[in-house]
N, C-alpha and C. Protein backbone atom coordinates (compact mmCIF):
# COMPACT_ATOMS: atom_id res chain seq x y z
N UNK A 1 63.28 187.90 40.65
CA UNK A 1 63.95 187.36 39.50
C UNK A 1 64.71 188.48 38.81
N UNK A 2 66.05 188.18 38.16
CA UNK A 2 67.02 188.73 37.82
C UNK A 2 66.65 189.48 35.98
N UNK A 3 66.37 190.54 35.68
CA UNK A 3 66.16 190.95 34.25
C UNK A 3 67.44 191.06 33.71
N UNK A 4 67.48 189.68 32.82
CA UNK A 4 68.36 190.31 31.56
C UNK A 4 68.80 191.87 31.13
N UNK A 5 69.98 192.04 31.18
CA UNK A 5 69.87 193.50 30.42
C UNK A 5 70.93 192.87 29.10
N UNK A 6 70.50 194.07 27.88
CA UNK A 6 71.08 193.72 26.65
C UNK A 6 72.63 194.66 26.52
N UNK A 7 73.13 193.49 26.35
CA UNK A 7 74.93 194.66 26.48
C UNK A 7 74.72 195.93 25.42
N UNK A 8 75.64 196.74 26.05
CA UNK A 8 75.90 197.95 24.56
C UNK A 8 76.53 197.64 24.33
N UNK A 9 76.90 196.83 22.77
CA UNK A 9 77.69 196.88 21.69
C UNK A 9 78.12 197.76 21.57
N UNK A 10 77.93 198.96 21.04
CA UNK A 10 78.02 199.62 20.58
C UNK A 10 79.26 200.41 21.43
N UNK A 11 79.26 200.57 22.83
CA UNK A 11 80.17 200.56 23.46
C UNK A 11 81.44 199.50 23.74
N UNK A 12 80.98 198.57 23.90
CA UNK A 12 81.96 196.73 23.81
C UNK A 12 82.71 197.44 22.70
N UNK A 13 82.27 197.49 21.06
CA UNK A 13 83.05 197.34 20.07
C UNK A 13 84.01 198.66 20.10
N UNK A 14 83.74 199.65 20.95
CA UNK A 14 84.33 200.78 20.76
C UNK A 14 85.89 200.58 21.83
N UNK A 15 85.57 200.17 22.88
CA UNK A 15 86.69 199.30 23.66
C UNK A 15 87.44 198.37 23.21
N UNK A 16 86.81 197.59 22.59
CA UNK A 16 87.82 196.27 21.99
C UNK A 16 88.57 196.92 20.91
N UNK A 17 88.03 197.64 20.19
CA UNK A 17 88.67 198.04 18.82
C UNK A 17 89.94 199.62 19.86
N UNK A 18 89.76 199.66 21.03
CA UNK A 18 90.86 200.56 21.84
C UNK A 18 91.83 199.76 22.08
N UNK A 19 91.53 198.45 22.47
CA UNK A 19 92.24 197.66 22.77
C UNK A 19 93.32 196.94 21.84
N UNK A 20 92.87 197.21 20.78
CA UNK A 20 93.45 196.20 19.02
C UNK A 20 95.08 196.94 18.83
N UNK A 21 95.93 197.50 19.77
CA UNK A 21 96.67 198.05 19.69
C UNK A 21 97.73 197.85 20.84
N UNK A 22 98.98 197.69 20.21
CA UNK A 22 100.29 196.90 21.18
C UNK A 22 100.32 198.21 22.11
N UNK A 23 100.48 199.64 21.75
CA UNK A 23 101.00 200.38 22.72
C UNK A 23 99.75 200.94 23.66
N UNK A 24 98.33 201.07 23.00
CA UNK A 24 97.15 201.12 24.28
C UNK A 24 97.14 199.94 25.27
N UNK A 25 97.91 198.23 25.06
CA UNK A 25 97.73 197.63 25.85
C UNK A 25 99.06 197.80 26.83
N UNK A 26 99.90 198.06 26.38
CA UNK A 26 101.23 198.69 27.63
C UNK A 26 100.52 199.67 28.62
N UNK A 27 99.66 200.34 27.62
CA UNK A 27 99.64 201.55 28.75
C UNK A 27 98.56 200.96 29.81
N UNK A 28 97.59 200.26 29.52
CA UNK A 28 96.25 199.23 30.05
C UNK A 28 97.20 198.34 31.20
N UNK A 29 98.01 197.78 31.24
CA UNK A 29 99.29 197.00 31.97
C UNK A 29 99.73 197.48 32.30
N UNK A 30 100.43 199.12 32.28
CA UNK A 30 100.49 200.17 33.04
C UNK A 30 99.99 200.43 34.30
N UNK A 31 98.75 200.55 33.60
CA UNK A 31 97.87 201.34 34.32
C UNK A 31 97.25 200.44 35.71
N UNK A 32 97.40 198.96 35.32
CA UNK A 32 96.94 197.87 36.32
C UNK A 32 97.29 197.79 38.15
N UNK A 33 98.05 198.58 37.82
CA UNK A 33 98.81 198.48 39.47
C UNK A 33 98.08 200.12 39.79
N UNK A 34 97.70 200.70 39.23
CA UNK A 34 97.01 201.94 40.08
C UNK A 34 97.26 203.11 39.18
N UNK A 35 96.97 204.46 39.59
CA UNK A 35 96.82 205.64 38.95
C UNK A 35 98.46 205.66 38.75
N UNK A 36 98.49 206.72 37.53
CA UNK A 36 100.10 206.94 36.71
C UNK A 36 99.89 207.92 36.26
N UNK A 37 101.09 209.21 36.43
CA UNK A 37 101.12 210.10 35.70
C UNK A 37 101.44 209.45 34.90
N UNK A 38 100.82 211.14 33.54
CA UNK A 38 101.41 210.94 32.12
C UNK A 38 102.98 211.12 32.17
N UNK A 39 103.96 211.68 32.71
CA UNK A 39 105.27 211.46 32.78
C UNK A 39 105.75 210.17 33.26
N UNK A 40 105.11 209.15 33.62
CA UNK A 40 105.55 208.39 34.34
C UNK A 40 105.72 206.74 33.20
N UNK A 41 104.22 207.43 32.30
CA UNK A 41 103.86 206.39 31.04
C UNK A 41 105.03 206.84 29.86
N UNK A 42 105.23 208.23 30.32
CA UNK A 42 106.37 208.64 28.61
C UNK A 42 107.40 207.72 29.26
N UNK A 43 108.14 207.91 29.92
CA UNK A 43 109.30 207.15 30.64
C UNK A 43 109.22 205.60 30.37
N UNK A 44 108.31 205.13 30.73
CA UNK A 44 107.68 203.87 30.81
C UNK A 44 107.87 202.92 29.61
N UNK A 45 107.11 203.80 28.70
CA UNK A 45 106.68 203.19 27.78
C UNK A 45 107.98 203.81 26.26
N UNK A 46 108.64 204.91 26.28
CA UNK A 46 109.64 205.28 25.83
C UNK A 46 109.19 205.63 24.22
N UNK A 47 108.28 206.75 24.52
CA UNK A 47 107.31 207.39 23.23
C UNK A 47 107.33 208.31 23.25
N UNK A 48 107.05 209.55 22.40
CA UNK A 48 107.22 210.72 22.42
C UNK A 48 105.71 210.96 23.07
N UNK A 49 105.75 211.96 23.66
CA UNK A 49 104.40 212.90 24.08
C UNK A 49 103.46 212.72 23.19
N UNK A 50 103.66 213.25 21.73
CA UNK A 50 102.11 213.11 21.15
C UNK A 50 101.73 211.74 20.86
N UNK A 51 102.51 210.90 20.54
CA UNK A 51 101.78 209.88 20.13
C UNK A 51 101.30 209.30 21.37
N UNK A 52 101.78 209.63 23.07
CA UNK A 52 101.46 208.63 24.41
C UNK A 52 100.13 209.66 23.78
N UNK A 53 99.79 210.74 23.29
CA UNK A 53 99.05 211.57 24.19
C UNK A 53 97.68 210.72 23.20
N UNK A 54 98.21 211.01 21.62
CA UNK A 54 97.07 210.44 21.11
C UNK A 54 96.58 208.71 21.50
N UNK A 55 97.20 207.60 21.79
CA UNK A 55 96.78 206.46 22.80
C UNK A 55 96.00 206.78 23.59
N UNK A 56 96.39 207.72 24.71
CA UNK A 56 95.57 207.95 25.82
C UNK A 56 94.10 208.68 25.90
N UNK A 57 93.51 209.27 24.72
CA UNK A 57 92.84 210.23 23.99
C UNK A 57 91.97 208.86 23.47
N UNK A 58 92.59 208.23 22.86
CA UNK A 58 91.63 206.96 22.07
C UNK A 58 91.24 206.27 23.41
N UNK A 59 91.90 205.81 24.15
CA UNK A 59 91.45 205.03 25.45
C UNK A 59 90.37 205.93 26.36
N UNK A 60 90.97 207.06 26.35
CA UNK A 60 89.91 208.07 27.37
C UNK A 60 88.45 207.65 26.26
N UNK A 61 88.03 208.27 25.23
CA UNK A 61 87.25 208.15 24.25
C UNK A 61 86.37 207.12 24.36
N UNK A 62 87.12 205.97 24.24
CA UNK A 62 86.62 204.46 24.61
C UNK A 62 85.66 204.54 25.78
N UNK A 63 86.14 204.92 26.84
CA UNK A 63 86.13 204.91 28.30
C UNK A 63 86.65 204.14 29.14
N UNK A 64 88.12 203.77 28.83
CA UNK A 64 88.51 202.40 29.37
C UNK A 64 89.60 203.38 30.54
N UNK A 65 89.99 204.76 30.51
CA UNK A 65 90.79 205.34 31.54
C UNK A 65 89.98 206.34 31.28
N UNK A 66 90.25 206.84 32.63
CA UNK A 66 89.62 208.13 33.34
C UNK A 66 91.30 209.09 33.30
N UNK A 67 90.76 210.62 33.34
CA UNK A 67 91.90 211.40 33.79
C UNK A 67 91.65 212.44 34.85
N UNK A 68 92.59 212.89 35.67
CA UNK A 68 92.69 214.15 36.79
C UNK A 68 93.63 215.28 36.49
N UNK A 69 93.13 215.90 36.43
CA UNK A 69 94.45 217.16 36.53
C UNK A 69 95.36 217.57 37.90
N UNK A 70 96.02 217.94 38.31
CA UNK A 70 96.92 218.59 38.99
C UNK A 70 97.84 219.32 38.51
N UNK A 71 97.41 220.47 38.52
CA UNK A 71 98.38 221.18 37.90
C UNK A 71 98.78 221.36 36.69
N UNK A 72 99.91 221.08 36.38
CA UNK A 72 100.67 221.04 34.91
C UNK A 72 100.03 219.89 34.51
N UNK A 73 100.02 218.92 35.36
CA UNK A 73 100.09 216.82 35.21
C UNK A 73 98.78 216.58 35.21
N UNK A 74 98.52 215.70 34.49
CA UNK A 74 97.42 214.65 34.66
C UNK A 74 98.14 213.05 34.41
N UNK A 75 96.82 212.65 35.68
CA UNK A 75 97.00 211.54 35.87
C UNK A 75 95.86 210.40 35.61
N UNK A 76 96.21 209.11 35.21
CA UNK A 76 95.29 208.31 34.41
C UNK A 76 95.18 207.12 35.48
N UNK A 77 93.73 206.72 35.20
CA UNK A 77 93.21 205.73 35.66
C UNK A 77 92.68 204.18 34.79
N UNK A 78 92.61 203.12 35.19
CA UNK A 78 91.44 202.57 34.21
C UNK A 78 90.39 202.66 34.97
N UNK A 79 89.02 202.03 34.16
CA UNK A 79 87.82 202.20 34.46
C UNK A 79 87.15 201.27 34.68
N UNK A 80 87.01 200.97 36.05
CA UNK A 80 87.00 199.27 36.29
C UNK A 80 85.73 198.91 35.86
N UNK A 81 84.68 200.26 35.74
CA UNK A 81 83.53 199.62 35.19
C UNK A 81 82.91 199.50 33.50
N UNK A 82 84.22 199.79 33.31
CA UNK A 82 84.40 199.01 31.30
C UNK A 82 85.00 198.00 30.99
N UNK A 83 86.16 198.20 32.36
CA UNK A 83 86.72 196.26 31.93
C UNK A 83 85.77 195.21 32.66
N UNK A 84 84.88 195.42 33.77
CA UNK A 84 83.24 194.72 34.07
C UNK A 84 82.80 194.33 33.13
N UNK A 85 82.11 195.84 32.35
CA UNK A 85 81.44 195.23 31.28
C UNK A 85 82.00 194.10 30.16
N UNK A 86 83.49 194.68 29.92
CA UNK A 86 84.17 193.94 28.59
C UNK A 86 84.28 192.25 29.17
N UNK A 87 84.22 192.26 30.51
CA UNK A 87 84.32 190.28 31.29
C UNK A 87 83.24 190.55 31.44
N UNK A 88 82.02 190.84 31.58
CA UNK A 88 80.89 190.53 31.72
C UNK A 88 80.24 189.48 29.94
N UNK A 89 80.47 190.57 29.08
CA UNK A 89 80.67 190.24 28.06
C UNK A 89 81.08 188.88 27.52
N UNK A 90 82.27 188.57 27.45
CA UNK A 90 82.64 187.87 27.22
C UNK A 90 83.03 187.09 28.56
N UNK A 91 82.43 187.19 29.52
CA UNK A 91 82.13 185.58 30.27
C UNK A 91 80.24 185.00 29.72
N UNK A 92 80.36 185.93 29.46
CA UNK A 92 78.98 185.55 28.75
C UNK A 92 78.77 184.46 27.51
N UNK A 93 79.90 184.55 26.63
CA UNK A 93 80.20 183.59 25.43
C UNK A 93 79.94 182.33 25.65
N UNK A 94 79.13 181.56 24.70
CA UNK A 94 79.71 179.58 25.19
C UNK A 94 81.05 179.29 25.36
N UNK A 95 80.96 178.19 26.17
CA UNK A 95 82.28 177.38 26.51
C UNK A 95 82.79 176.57 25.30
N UNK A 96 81.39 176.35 24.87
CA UNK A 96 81.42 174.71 24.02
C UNK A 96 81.25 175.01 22.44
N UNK A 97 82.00 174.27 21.61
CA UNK A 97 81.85 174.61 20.08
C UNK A 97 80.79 175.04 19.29
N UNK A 98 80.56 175.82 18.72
CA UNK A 98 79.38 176.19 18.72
C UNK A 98 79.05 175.19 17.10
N UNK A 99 79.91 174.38 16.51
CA UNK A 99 79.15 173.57 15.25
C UNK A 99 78.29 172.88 15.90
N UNK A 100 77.96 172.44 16.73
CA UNK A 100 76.79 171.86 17.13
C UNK A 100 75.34 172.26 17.15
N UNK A 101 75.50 174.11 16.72
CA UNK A 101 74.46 174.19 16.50
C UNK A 101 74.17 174.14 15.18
N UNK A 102 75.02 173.88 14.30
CA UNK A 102 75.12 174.39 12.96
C UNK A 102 74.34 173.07 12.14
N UNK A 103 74.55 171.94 12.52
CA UNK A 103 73.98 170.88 12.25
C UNK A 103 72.88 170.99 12.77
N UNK A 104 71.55 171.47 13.83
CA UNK A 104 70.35 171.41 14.25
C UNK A 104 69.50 172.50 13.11
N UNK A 105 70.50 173.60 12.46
CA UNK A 105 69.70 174.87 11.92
C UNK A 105 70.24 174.20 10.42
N UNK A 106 70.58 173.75 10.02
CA UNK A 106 70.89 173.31 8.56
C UNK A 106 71.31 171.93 7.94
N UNK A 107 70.40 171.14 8.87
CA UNK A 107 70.26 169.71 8.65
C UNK A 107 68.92 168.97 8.14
């Protein structure tokens, strides 16, 4: 038999709240088709260096991309096992309205 494990919040909320942002999700949609240099996201995404750099810094942080060096360059990944957790998560949610319970606990 299968043990429940209890999600980390504490991690979930630190991802979602990475996510609450138009230019971390370009770079997340970016990043979907495979590894990207950081020159490849400035171009891309048409931002100056520090601000791609601070995005990518909040996302690394999160743990939602990984990075490599080569050289001068680094190159970014996502982290397939935070966007797992984040659909694990939330395939986890009900389907179904939840007032139905609201009437059994305060009726």
């Amino acid at each position: 038999m299968a043990v429940a494990t209890t999600p980390d919040l504490e991690a979930i909320t630190r991802r979602f709240r990475a996510l609450g942002d138009e230019h971390r999700l370009k770079i997340i949609d970016l990043l979907r088709s495979g590894e990207r240099c950081v020159c490849e996201l400035t171009d891309a995404l048409d931002v100056g260096q520090s601000l791609l750099s601070f995005h990518l810094r909040t996302l690394r942080d999160a743990g939602l991309v990984t990075d490599r060096r080569e050289g001068r360059w680094a190159y970014y990944t996502l982290d397939a096992d935070a966007f797992a957790q984040l659909e694990d998560f939330v395939g986890a949610l009900p389907s179904t309205k939840l007032s139905t319970n609201a009437a059994r606990c305060c009726g």
